[in-house]
N, C-alpha and C. Protein backbone atom coordinates (compact mmCIF):
# COMPACT_ATOMS: atom_id res chain seq x y z
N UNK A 1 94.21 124.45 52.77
CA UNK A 1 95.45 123.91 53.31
C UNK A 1 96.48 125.04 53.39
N UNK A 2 97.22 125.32 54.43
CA UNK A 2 98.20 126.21 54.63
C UNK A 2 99.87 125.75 53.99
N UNK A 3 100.47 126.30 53.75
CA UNK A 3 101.84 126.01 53.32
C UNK A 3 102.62 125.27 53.85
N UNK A 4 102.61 124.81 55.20
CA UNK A 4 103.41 124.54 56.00
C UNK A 4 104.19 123.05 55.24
N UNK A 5 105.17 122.00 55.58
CA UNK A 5 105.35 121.24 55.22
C UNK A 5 105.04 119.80 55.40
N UNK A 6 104.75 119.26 54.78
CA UNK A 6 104.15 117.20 54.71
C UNK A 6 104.68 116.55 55.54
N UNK A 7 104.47 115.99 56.51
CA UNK A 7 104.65 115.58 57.69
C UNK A 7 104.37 113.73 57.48
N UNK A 8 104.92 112.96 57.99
CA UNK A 8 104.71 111.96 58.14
C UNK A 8 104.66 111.03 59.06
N UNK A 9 103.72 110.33 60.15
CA UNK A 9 104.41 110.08 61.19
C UNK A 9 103.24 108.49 61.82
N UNK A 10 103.96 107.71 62.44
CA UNK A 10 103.37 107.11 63.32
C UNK A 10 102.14 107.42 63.99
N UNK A 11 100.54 107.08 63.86
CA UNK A 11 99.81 107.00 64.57
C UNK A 11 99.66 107.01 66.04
N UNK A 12 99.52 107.78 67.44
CA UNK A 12 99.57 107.32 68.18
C UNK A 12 97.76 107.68 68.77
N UNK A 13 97.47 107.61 70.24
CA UNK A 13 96.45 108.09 70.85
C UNK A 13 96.43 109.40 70.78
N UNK A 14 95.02 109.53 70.73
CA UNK A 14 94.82 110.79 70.44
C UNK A 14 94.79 111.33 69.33
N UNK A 15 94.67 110.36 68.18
CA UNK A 15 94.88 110.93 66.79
C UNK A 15 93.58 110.35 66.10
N UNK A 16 92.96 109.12 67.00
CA UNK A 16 91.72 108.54 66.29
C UNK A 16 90.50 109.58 65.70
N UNK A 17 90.25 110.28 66.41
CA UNK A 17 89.08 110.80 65.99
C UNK A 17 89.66 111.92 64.51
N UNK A 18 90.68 112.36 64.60
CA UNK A 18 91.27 113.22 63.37
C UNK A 18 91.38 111.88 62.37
N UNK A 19 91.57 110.85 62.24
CA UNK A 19 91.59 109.58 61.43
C UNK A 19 90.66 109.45 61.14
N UNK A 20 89.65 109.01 61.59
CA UNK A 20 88.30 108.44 61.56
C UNK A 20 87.40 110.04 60.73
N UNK A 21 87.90 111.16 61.00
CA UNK A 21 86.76 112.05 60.65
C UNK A 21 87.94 112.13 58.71
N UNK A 22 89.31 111.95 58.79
CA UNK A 22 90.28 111.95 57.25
C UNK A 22 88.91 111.20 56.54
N UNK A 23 88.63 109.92 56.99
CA UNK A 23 88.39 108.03 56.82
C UNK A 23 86.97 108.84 55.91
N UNK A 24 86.38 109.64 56.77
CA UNK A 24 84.87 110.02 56.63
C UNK A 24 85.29 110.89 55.47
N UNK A 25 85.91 111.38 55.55
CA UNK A 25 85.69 112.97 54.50
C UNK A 25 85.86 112.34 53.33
N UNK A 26 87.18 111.32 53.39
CA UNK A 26 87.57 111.34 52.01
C UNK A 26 86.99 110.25 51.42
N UNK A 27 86.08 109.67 51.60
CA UNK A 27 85.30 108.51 51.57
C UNK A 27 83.26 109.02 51.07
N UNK A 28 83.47 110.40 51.76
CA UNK A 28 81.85 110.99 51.58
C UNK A 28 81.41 110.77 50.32
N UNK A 29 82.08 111.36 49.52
CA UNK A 29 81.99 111.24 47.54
C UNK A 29 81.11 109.86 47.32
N UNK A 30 81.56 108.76 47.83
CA UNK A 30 81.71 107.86 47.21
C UNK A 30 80.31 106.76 48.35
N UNK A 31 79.64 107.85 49.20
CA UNK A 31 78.53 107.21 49.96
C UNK A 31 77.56 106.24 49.40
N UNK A 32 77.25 107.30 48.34
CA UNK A 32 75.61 106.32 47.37
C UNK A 32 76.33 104.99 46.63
N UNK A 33 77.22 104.56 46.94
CA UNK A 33 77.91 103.71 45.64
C UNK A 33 78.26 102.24 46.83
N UNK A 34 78.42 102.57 47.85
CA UNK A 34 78.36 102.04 49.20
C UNK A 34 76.87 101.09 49.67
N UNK A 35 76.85 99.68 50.00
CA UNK A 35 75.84 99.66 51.27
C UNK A 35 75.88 100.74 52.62
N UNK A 36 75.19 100.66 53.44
CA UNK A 36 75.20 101.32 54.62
C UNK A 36 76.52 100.41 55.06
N UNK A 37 75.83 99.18 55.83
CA UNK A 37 77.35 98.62 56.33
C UNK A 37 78.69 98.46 55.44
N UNK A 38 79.03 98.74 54.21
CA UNK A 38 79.87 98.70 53.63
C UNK A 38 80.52 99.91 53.85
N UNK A 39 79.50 101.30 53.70
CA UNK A 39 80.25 102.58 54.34
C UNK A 39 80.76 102.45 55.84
N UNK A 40 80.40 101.77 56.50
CA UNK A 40 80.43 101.96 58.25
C UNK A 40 81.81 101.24 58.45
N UNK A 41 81.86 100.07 57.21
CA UNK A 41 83.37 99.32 57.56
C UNK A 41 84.42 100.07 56.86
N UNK A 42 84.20 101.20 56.28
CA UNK A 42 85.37 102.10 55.33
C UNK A 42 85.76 103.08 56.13
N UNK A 43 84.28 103.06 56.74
CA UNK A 43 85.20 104.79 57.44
C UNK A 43 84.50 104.56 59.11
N UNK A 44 85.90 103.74 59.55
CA UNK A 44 85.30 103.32 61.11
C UNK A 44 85.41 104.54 62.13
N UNK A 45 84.76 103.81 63.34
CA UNK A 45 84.38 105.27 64.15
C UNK A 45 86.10 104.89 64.97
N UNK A 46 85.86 106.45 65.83
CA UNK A 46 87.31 106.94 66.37
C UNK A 46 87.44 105.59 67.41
N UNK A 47 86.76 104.76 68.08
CA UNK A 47 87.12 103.85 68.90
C UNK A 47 87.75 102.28 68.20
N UNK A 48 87.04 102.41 66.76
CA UNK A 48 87.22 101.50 66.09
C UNK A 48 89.33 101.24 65.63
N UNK A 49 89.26 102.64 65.25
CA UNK A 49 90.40 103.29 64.82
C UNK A 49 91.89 102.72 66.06
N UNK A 50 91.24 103.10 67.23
CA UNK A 50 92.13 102.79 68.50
C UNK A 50 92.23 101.05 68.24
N UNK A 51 91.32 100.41 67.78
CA UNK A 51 91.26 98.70 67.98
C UNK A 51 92.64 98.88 66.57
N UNK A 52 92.50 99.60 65.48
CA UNK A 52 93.35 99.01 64.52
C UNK A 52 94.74 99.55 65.04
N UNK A 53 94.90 100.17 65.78
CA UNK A 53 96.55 100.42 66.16
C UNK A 53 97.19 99.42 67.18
N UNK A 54 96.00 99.10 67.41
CA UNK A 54 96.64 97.90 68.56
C UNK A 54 96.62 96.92 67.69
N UNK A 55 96.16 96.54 66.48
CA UNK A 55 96.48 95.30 65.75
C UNK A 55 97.66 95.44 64.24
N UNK A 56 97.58 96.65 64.10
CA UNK A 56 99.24 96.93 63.27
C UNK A 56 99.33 98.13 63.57
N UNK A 57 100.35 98.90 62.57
CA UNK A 57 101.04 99.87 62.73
C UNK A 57 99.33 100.98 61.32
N UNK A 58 99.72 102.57 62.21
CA UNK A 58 98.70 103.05 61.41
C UNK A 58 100.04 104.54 61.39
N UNK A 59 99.51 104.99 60.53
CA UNK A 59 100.59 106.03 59.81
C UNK A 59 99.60 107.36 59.62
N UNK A 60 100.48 108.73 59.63
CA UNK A 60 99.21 109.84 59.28
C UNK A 60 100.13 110.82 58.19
N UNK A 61 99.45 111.57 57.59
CA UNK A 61 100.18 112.35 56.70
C UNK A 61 99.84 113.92 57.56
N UNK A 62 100.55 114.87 57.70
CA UNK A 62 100.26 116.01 58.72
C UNK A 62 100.35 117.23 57.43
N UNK A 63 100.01 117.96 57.49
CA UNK A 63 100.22 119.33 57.10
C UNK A 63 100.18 120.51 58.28
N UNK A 64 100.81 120.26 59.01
CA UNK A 64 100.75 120.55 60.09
C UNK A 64 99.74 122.29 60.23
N UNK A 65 98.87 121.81 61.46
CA UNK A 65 98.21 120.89 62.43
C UNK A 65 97.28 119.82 62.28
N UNK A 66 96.96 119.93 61.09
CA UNK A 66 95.57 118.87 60.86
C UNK A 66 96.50 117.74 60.05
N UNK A 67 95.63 116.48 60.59
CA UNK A 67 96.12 115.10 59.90
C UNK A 67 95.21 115.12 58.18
N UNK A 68 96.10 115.03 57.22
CA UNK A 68 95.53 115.25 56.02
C UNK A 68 95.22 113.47 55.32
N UNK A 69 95.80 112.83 55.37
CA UNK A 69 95.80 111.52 55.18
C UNK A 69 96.41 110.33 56.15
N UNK A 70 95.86 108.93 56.04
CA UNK A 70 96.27 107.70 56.99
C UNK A 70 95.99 106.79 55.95
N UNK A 71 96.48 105.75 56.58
CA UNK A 71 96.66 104.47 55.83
C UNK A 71 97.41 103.69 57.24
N UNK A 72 96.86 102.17 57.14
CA UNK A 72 96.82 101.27 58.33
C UNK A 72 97.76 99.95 57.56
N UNK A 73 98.09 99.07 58.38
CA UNK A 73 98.33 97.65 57.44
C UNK A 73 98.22 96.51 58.87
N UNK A 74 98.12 95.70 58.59
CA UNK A 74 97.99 94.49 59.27
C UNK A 74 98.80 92.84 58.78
N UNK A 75 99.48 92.44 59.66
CA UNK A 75 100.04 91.28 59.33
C UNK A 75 99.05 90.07 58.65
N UNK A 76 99.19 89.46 57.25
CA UNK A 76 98.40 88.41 57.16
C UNK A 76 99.28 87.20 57.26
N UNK A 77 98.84 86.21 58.09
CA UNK A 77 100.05 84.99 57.68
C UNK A 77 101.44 85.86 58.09
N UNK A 78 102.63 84.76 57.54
CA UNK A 78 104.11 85.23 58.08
C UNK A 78 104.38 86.61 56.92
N UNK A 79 103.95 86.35 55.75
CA UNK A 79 104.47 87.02 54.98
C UNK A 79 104.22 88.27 54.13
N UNK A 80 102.78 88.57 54.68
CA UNK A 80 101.96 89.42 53.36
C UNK A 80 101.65 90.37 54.63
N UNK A 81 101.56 91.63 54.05
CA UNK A 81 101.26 92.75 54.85
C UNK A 81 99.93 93.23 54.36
N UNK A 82 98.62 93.66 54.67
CA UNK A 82 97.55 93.70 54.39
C UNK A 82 97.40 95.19 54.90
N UNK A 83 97.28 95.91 54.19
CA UNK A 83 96.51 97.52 54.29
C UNK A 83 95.25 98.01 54.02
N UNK A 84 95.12 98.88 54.73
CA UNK A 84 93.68 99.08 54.61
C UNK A 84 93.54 100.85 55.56
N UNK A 85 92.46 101.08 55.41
CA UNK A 85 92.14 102.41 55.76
C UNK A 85 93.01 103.49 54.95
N UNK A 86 93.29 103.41 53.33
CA UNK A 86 93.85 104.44 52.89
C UNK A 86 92.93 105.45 52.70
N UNK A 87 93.66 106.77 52.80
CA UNK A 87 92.66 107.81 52.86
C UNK A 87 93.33 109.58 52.75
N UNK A 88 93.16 110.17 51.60
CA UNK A 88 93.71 111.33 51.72
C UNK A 88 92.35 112.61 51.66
N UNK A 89 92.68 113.30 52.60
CA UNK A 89 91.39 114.34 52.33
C UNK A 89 91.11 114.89 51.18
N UNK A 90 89.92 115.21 50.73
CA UNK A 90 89.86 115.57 48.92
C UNK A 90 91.12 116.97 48.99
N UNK A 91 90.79 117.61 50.15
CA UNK A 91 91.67 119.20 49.44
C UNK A 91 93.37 119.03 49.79
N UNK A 92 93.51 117.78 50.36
CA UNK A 92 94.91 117.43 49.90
C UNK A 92 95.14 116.27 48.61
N UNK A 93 94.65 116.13 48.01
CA UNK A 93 94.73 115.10 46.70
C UNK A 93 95.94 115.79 46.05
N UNK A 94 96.46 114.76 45.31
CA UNK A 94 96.97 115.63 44.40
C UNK A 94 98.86 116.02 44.97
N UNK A 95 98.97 115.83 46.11
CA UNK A 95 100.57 116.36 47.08
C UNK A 95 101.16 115.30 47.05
N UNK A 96 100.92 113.96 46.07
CA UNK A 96 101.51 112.48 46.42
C UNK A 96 101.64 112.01 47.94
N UNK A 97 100.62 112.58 48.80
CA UNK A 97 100.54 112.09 49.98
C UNK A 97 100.31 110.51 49.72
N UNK A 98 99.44 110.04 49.25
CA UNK A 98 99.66 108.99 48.95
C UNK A 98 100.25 107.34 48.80
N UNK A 99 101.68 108.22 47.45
CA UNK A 99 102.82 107.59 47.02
C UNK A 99 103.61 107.79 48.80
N UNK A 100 103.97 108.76 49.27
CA UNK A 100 104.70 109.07 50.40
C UNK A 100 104.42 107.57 51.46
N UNK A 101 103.16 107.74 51.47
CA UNK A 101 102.23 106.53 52.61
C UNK A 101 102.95 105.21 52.26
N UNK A 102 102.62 104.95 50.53
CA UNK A 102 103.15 103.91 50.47
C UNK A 102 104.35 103.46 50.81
N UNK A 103 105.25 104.22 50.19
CA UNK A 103 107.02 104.26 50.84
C UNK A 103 107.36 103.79 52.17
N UNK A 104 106.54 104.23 53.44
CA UNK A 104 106.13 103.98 54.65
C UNK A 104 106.01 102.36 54.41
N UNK A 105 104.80 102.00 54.34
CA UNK A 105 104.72 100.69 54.38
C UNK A 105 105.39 100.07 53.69
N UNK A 106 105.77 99.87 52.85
CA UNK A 106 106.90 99.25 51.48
C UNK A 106 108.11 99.10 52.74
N UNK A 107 108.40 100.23 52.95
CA UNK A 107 109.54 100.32 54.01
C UNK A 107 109.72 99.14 55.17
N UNK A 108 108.30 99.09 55.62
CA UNK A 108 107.70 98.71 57.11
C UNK A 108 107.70 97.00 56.89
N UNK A 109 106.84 97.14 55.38
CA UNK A 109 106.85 95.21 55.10
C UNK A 109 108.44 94.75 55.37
N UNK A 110 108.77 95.43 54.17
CA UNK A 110 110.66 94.89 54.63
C UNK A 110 111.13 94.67 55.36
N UNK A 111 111.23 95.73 56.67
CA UNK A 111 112.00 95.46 57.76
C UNK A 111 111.20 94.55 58.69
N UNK A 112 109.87 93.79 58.51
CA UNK A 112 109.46 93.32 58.99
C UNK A 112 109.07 91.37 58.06
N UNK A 113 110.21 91.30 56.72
CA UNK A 113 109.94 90.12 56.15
C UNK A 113 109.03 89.55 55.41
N UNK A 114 107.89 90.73 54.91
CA UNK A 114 107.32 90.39 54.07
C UNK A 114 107.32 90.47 52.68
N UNK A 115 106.85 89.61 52.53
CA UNK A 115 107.23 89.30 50.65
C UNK A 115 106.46 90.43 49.86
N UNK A 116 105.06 90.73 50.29
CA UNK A 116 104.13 90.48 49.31
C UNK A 116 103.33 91.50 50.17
N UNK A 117 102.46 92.76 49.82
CA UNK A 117 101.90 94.20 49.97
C UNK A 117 100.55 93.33 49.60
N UNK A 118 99.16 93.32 50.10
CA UNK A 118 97.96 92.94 50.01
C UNK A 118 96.71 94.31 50.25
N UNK A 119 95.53 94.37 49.29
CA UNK A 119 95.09 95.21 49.63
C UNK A 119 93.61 95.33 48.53
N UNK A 120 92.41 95.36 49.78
CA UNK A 120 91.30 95.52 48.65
C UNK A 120 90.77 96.88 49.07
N UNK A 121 90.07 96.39 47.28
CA UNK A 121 89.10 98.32 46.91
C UNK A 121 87.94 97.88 45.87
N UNK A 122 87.37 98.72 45.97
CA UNK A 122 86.19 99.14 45.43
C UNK A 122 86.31 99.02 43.53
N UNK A 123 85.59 98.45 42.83
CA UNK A 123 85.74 99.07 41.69
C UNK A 123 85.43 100.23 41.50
N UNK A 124 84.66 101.28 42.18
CA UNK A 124 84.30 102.65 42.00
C UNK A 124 85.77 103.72 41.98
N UNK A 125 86.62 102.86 43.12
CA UNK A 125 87.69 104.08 43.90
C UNK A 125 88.64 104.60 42.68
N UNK A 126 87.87 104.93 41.74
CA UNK A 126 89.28 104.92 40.04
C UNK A 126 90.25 105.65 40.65
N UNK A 127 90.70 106.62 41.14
CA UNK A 127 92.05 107.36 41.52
C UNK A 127 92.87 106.43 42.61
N UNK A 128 92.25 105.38 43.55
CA UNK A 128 92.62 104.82 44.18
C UNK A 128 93.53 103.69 43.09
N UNK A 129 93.00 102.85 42.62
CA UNK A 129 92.74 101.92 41.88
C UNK A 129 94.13 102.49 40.47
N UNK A 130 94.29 103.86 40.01
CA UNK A 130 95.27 103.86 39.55
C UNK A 130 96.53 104.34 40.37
N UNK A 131 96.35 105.01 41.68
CA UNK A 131 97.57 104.82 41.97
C UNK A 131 98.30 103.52 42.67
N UNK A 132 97.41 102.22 42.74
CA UNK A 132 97.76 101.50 43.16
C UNK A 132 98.33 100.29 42.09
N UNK A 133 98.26 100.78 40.91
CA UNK A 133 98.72 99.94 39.38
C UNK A 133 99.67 100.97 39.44
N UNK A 134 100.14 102.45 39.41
CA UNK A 134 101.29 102.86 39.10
C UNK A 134 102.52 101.98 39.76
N UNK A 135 101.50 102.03 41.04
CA UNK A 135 102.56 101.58 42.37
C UNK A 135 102.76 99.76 42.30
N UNK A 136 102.82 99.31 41.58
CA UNK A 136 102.62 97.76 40.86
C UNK A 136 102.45 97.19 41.42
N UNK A 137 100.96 97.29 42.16
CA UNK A 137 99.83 96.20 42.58
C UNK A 137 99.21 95.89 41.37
N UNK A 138 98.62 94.39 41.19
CA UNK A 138 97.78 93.91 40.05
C UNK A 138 96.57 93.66 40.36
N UNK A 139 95.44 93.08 39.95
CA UNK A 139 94.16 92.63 40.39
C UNK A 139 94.08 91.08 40.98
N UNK A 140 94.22 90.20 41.69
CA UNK A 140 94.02 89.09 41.74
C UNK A 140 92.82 88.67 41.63
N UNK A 141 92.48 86.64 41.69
CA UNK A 141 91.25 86.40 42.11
C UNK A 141 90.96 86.14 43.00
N UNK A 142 91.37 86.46 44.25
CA UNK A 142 92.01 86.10 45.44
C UNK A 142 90.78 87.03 46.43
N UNK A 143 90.03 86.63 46.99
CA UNK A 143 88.67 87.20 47.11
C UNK A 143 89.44 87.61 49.04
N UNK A 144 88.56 88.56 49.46
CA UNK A 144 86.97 88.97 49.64
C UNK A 144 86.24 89.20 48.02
N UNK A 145 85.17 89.20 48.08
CA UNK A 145 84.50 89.72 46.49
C UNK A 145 83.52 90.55 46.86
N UNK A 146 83.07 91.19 48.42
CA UNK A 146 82.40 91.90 49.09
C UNK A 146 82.61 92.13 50.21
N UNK A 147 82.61 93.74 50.56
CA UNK A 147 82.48 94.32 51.98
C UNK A 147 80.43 94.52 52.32
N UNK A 148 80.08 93.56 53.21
CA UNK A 148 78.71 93.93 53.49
C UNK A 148 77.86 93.77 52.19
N UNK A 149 78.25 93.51 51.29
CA UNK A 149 77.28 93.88 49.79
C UNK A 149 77.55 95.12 49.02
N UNK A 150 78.72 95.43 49.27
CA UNK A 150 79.81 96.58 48.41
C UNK A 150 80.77 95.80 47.43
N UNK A 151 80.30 95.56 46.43
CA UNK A 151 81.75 94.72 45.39
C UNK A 151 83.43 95.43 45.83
N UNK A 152 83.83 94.16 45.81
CA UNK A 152 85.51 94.55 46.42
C UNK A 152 86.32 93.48 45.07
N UNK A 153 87.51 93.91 45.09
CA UNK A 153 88.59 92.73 44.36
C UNK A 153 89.68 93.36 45.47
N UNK A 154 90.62 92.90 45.23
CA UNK A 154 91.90 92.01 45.76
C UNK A 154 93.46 92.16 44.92
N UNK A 155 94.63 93.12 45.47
CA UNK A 155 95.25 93.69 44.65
C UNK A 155 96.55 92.86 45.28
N UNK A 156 97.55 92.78 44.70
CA UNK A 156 98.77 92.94 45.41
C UNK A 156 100.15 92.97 44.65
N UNK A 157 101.42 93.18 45.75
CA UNK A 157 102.49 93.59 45.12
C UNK A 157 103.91 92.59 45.87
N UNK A 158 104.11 91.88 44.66
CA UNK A 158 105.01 91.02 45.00
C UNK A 158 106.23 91.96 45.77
N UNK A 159 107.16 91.80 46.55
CA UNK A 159 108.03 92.79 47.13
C UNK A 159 109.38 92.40 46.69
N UNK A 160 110.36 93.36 46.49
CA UNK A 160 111.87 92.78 45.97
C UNK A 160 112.47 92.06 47.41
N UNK A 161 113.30 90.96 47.20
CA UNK A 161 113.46 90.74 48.57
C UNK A 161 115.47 91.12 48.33
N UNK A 162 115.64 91.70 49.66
CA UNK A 162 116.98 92.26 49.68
C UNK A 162 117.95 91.31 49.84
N UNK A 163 117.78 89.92 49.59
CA UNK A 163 118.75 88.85 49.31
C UNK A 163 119.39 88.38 48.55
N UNK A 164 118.75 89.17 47.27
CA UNK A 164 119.43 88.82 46.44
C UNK A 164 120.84 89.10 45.75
């Protein structure tokens, strides 16, 4: 990674296949622990990628020129914002790209009325899995309980609402 500075920005065209190859890299580690189709739904291909921007908002982390991390979310119902495709490349770990992502969406639910941050993972993803308890998501029982035959649980984060 070069010095340059952390970039944050809106997804647009032309960014899928740099997404989809983040999705792959930072996801490789964790192949054997995966079904086949459970890997194929984690780290979708670059056309797949284009279907999720047309169904929410997708975000990239830059170190400029290369996209170093993304993270996606999707409307569930009126109120819950549902994310998915988090992903930081292994040799950017570690820069709170991450925490940054989240801020983004935290941001995004708000101005868009949602209560409540939704989001499943892997019991394997442990670095995932604690920054998403720093960031005070809990475990629910609130299923999927599998991607393809990949064990999943079900996290989420009640949101402050600015009415009060």
């Amino acid at each position: 990674m070069n010095d340059s500075p952390l970039r944050l920005r809106r997804a647009r065209a032309g960014d899928e296949i740099a997404i989809s190859s983040v999705l792959l890299e930072a996801f490789r580690e964790y192949l054997p622990q995966y079904t086949p189709a459970g890997f194929a739904a984690t780290t979708p291909s670059p056309s797949e990628v284009l279907q999720r921007m047309e169904e929410g908002p997708v975000w990239v982390a830059m170190i400029e020129p290369d996209i170093v991390g993304t993270v996606s979310a999707v409307l569930r119902g009126e109120r819950a914002l549902y994310i998915r495709g988090m992903a930081v490349l292994p040799e950017a770990r570690g820069l709170q790209i991450g925490n940054l992502l989240f801020e983004l969406i935290e941001e995004h639910a708000k101005e868009n009325g949602c209560t409540k941050l939704v989001l499943s993972t892997t019991p394997f993803l442990d670095r995932a899995i604690r920054l998403y308890e720093r960031l005070g998501f809990v475990r629910t029982d609130e299923g999927p309980d599998d991607l393809h035959g990949t064990p999943l649980f079900t996290m989420e984060k009640v949101l402050e609402s600015g009415l009060n």
